[in-house]
C-alpha atoms as a PDB file:
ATOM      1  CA  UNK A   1       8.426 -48.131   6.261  1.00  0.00           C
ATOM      2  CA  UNK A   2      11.828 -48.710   4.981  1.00  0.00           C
ATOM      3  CA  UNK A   3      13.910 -44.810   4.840  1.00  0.00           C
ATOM      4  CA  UNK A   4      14.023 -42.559   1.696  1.00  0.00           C
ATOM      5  CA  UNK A   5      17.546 -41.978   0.667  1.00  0.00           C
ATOM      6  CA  UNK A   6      17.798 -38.367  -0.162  1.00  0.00           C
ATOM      7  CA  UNK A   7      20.450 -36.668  -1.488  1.00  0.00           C
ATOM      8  CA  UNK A   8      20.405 -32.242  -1.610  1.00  0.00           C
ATOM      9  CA  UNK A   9      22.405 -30.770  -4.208  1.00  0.00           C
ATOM     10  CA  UNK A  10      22.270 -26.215  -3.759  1.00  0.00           C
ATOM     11  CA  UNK A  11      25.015 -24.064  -4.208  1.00  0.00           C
ATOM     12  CA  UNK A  12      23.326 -21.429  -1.268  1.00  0.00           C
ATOM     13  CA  UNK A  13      24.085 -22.973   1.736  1.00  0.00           C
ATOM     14  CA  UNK A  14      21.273 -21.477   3.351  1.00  0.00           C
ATOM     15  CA  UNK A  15      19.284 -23.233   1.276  1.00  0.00           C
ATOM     16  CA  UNK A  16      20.568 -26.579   2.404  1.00  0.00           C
ATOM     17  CA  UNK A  17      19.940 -25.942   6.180  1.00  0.00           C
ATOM     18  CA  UNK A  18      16.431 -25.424   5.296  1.00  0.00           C
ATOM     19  CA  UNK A  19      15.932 -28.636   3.816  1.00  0.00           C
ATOM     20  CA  UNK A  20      17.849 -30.509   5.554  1.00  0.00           C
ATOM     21  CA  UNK A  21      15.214 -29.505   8.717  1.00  0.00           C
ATOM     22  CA  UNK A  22      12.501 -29.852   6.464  1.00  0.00           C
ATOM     23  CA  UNK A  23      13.949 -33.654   5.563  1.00  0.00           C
ATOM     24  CA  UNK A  24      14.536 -34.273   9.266  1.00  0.00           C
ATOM     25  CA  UNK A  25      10.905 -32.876  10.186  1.00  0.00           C
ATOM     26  CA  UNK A  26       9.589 -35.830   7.601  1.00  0.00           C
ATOM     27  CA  UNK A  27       9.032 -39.388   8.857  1.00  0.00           C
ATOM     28  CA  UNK A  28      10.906 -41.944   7.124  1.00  0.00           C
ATOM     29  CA  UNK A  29      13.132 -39.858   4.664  1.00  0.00           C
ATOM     30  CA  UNK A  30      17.070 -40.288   5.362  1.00  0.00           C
ATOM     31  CA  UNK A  31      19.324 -37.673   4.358  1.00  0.00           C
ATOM     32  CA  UNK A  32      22.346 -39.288   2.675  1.00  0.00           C
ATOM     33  CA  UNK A  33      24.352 -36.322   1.467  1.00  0.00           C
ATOM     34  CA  UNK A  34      23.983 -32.670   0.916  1.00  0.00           C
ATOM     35  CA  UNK A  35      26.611 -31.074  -1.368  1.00  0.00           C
ATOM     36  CA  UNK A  36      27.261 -26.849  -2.459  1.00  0.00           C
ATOM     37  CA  UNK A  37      29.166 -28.218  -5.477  1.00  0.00           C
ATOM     38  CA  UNK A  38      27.544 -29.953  -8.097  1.00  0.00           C
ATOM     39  CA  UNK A  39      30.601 -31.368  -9.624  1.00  0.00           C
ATOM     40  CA  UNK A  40      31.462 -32.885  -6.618  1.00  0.00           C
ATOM     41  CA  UNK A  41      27.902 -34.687  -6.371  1.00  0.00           C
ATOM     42  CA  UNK A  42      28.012 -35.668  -9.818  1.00  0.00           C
ATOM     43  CA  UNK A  43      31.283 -38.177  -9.052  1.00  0.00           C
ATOM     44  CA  UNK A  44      29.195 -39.513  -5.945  1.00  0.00           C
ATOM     45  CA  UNK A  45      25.890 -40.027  -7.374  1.00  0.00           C
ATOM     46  CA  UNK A  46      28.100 -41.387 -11.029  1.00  0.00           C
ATOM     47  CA  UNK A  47      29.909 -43.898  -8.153  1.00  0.00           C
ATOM     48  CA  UNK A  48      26.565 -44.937  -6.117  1.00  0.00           C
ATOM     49  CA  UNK A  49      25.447 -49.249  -6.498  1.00  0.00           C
ATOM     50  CA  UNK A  50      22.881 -48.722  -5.976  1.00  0.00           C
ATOM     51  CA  UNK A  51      20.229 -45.645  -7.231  1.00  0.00           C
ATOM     52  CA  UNK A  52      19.036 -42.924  -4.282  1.00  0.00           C
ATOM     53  CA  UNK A  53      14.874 -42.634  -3.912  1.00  0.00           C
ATOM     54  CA  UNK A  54      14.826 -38.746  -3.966  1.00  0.00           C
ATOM     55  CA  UNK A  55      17.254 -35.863  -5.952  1.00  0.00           C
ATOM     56  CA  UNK A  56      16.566 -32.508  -4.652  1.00  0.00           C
ATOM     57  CA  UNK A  57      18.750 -30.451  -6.493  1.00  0.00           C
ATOM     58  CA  UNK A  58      19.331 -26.378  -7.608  1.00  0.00           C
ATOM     59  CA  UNK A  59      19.087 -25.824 -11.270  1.00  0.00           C
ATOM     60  CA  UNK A  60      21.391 -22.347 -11.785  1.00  0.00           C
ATOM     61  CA  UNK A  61      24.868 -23.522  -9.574  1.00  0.00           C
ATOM     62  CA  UNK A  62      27.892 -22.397 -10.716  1.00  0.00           C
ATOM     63  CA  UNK A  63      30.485 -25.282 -12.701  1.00  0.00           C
ATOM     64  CA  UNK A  64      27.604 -26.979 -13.669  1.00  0.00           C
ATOM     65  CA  UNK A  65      24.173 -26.421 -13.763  1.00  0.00           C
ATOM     66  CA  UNK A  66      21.307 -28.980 -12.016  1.00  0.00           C
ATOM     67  CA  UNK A  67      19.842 -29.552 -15.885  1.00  0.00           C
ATOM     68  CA  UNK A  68      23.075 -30.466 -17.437  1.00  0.00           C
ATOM     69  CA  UNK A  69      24.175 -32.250 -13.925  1.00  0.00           C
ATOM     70  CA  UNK A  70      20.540 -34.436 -13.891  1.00  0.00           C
ATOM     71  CA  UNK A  71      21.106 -35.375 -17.913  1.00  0.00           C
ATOM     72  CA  UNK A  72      24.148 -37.112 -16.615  1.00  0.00           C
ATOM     73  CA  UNK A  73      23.436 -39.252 -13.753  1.00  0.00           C
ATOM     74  CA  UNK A  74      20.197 -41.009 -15.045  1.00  0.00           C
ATOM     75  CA  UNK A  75      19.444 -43.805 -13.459  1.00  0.00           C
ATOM     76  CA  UNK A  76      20.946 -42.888 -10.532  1.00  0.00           C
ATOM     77  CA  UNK A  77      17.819 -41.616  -8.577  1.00  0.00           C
ATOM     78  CA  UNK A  78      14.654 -43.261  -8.484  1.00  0.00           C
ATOM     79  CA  UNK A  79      12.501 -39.838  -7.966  1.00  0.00           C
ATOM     80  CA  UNK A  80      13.734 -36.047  -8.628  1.00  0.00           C
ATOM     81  CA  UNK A  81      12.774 -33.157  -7.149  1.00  0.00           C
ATOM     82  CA  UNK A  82      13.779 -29.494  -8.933  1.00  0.00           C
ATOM     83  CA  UNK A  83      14.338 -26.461  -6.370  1.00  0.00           C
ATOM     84  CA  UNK A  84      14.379 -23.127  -8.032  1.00  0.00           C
ATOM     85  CA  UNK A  85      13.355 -19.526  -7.446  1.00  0.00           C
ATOM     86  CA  UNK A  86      12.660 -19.440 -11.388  1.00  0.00           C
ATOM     87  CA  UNK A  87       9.428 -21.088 -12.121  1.00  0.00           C
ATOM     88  CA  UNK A  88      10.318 -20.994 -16.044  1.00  0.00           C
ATOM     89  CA  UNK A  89      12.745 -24.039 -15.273  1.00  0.00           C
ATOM     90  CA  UNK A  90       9.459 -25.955 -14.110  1.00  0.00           C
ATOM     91  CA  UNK A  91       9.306 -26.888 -17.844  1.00  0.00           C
ATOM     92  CA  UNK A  92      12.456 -28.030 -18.020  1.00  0.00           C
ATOM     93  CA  UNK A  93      11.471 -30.323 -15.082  1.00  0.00           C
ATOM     94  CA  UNK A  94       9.092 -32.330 -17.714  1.00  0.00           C
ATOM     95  CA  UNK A  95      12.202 -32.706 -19.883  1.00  0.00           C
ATOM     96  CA  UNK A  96      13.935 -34.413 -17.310  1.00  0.00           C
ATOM     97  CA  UNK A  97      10.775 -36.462 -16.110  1.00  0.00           C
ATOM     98  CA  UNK A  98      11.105 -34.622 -12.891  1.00  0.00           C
ATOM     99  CA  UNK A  99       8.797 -35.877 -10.043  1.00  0.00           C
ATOM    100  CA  UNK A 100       7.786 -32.246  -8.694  1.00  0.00           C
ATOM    101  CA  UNK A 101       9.211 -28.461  -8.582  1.00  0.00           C
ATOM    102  CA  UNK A 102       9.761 -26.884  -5.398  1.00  0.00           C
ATOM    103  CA  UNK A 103       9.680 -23.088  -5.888  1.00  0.00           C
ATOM    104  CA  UNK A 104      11.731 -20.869  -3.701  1.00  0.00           C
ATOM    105  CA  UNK A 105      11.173 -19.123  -0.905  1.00  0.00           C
ATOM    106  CA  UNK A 106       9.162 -22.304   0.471  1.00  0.00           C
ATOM    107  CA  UNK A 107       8.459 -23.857   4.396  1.00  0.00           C
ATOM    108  CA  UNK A 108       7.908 -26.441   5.473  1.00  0.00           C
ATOM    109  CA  UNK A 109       3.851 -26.764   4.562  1.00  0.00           C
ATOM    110  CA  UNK A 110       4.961 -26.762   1.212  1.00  0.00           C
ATOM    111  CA  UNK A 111       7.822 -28.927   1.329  1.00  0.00           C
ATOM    112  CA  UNK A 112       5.369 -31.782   3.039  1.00  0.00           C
ATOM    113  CA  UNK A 113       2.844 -31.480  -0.055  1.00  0.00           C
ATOM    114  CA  UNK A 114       5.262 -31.986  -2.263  1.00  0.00           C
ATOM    115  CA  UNK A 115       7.123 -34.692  -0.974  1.00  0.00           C
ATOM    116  CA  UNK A 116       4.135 -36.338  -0.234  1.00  0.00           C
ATOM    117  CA  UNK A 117       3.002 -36.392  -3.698  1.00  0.00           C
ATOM    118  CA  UNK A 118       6.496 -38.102  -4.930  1.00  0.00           C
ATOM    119  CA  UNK A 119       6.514 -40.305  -2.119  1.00  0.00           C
ATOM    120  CA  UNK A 120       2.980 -41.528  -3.069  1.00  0.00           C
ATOM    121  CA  UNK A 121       4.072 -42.019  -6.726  1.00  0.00           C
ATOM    122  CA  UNK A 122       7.081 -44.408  -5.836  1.00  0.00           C
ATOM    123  CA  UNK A 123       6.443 -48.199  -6.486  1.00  0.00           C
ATOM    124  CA  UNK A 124       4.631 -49.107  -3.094  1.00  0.00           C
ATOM    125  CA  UNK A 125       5.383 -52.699  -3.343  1.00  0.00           C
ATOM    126  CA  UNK A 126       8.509 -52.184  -2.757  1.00  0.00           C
ATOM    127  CA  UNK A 127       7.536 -49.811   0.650  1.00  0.00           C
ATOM    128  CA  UNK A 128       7.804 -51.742   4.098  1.00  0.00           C
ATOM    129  CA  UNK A 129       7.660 -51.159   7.795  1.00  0.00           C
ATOM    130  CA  UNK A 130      10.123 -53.139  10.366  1.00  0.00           C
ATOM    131  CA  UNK A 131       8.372 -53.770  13.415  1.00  0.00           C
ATOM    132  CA  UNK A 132       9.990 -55.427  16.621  1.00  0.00           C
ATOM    133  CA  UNK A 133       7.605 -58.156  18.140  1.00  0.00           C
ATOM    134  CA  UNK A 134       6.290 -58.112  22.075  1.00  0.00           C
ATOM    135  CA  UNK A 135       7.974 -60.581  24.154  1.00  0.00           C
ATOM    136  CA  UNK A 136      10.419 -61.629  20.922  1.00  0.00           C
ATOM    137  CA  UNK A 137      14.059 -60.511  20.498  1.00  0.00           C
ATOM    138  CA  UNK A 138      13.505 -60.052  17.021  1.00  0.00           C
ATOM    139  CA  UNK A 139      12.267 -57.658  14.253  1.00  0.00           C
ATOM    140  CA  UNK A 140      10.165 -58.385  11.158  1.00  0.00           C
ATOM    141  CA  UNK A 141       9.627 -56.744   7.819  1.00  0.00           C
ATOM    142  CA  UNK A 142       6.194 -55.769   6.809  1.00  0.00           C
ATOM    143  CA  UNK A 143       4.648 -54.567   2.961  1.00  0.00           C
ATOM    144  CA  UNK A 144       2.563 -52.286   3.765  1.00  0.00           C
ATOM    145  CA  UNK A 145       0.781 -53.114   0.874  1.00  0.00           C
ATOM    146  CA  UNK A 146      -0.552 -56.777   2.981  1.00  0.00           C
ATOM    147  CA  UNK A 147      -1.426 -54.859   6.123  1.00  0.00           C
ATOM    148  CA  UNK A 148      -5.557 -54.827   6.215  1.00  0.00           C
ATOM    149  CA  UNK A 149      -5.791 -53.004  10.020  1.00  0.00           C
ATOM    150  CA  UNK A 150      -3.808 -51.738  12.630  1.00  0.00           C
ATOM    151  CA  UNK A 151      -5.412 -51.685  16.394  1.00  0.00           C
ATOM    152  CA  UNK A 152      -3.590 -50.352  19.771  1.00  0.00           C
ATOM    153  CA  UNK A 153      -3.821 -51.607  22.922  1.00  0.00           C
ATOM    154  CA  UNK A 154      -1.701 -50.502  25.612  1.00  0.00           C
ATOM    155  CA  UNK A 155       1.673 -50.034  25.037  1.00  0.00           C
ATOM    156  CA  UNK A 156       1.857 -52.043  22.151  1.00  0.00           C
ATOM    157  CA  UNK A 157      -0.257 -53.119  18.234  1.00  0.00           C
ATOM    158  CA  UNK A 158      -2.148 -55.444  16.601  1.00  0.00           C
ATOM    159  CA  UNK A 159      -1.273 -55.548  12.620  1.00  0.00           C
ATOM    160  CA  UNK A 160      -3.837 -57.723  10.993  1.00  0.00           C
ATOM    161  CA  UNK A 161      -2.016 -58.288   7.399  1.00  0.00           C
ATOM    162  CA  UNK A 162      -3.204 -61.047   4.793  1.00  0.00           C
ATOM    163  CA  UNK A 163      -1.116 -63.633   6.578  1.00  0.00           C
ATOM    164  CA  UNK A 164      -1.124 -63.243  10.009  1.00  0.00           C
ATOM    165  CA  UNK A 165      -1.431 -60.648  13.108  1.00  0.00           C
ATOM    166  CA  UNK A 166       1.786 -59.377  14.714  1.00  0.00           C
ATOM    167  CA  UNK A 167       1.773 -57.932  18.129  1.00  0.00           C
ATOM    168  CA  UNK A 168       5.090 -55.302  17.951  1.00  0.00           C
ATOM    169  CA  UNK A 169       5.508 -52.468  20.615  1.00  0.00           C
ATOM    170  CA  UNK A 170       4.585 -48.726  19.560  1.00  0.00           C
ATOM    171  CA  UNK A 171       2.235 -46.508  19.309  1.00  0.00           C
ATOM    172  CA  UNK A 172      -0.782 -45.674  17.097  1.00  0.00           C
ATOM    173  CA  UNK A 173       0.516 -42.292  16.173  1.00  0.00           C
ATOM    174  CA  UNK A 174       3.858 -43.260  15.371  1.00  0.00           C
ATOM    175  CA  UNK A 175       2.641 -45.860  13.110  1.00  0.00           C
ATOM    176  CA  UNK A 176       0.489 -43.324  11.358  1.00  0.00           C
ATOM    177  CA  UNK A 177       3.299 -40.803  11.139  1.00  0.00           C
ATOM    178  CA  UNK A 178       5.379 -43.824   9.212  1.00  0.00           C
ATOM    179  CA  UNK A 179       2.277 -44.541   6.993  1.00  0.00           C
ATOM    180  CA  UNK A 180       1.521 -41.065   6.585  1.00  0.00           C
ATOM    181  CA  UNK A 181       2.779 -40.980   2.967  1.00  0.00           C
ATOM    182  CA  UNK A 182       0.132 -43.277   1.864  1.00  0.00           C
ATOM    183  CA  UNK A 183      -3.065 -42.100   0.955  1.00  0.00           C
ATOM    184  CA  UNK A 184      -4.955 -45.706   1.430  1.00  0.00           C
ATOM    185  CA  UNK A 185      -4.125 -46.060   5.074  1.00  0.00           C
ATOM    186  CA  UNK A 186      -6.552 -43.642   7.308  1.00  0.00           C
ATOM    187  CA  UNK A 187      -7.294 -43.444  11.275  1.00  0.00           C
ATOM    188  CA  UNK A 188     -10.872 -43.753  11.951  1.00  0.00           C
ATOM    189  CA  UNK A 189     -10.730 -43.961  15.676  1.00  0.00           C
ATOM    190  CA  UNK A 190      -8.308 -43.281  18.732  1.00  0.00           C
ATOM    191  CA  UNK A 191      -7.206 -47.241  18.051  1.00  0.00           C
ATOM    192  CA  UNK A 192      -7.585 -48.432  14.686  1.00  0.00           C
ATOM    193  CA  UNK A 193      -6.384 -47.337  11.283  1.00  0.00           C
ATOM    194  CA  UNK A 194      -7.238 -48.969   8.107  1.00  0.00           C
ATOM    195  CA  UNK A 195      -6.083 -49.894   4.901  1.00  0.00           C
ATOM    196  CA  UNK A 196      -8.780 -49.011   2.561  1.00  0.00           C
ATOM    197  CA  UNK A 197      -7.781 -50.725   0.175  1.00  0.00           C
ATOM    198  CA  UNK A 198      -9.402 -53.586   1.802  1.00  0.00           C
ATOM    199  CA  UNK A 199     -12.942 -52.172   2.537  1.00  0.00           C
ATOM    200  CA  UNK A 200     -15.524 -54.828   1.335  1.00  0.00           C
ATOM    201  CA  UNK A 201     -18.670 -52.731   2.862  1.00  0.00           C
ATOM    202  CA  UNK A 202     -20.308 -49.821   4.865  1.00  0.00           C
ATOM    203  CA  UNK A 203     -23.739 -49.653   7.104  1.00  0.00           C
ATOM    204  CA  UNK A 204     -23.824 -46.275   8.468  1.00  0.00           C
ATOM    205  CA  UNK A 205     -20.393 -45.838  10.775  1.00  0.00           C
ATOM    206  CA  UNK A 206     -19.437 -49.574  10.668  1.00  0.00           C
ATOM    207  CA  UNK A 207     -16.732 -50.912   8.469  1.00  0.00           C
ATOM    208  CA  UNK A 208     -16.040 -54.152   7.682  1.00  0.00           C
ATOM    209  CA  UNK A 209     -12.378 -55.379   5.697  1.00  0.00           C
ATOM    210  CA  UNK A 210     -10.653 -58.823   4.528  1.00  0.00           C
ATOM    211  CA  UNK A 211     -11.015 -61.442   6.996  1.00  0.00           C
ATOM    212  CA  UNK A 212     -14.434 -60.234   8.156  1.00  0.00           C
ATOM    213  CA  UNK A 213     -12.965 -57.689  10.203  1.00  0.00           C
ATOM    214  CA  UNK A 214     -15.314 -55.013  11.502  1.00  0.00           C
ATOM    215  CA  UNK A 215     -14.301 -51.606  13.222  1.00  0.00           C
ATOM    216  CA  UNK A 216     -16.459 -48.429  14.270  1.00  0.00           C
ATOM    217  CA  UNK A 217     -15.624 -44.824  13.076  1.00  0.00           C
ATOM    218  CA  UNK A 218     -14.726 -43.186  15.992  1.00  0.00           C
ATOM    219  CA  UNK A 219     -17.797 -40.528  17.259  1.00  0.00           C
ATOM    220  CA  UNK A 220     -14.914 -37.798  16.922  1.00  0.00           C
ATOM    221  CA  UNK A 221     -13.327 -38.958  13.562  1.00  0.00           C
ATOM    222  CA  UNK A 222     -16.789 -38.549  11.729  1.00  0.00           C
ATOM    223  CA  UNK A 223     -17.366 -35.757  10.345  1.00  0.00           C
ATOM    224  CA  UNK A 224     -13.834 -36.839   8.522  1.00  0.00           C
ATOM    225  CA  UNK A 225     -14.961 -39.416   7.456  1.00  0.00           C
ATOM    226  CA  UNK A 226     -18.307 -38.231   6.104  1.00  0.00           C
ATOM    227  CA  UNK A 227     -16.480 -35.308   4.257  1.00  0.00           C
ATOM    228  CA  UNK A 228     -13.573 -37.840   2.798  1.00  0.00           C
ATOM    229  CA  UNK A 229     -14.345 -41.028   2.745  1.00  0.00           C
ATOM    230  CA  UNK A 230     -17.926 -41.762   2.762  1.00  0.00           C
ATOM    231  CA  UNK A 231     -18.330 -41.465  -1.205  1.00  0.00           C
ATOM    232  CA  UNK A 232     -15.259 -43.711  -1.981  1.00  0.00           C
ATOM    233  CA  UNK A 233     -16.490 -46.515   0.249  1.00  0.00           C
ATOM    234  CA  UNK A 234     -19.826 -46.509  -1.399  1.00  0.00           C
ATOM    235  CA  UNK A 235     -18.036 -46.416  -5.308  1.00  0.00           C
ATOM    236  CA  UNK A 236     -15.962 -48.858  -4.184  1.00  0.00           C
ATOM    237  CA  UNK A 237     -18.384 -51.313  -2.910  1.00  0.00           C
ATOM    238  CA  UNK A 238     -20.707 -50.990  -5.629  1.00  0.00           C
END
């Protein structure tokens, strides 16, 4: 998947170490900029092309505060994210169409559920993976939205999209840490993860996609999948 510009905007610097290792701790989110003065991050985000994916910003900074700071760079960011140690200003996070509000003191647990949610609220068409292809000299862009399956073998992957398979080097687990922001796409064995988006049908542990592609829950990944998944399969193949 494609980077999340982020941009950090908190007055205690403190404050900005700790997210900056919770943003670095988080596959696929890039950390742009982190500024102590909001006046000074108003001029860059005002001079920005092109709009950043996530604002994380302090509301009460001196020279300006994060409220009066968002109300002039709309457009600017494509998701916003209000840090405060004062839960009243959660409200004034609806008035701004703010995405989430991270409360202060926080770690990292709750920094993950809450970027999570945002991330999984952005307009997933537009989210990709770039993949470089076994034996090729070459890399190639992937939706994530047309990927059906994902098997390993080896050292390197199978995608199965709508189009075609791809055979890139990498990892299972690295490509689940990239997809982790995306609730449809869910491991079900020590080699395969799934798009369930493309589930056609169920009989007991066997699951078959698009493209008559079947794949076995994994013995170990089944209680899992009896807890989470077993009820939305069976709505959505009714």
């Amino acid at each position: 998947m494609t980077p999340l510009s982020c941009v950090l905007i908190d007055d205690d610097p403190a404050a900005i170490i700790q997210l900056t290792e919770c943003i670095s701790n988080y596959p696929n989110l890039n950390l742009v900029r982190a500024f102590t003065d909001p006046i000074k991050a108003r001029k860059y985000l005002i001079e920005l092309e092109e709009p950043i994916d996530i604002l994380f910003t302090d509301v009460e900074m001196p020279g300006m505060s994060g409220i009066d700071l968002v109300r002039e760079i709309k457009g600017k960011y494509r998701s916003l994210i209000l840090v405060s140690g004062h839960l009243h200003y959660a409200l004034d996070g609806y008035d701004l169409d703010a995405q989430q509000f991270l409360s202060k003191p926080f770690d990292y647990r709750k920094f993950e559920k809450i970027v999570s949610s945002v991330i999984s609220k952005l307009p997933q068409t537009e989210a990709s993976i770039t993949i470089k292809l076994s034996g090729k000299n070459r890399a190639e862009r992937l939706l994530h939205r047309d990927i059906i399956a994902i098997e390993s073998a080896s050292n390197y992957l199978k995608i199965h999209t709508t189009e075609k398979t791809y055979v890139p080097y990498g990892t299972l687990s690295e490509m689940q840490a990239l997809l982790k922001p995306f609730s449809n796409f869910r491991r079900i064995s020590r080699s395969v993860i799934i798009n369930t988006n493309f589930v056609k049908g169920t009989v007991r542990y066997k699951i078959t996609l698009d493209k008559n592609m079947v794949f076995t829950v994994g013995e170990s990944y089944r209680k899992e999948f009896n807890k989470n998944f077993a009820n939305y399969f069976k709505k959505k193949c009714k």
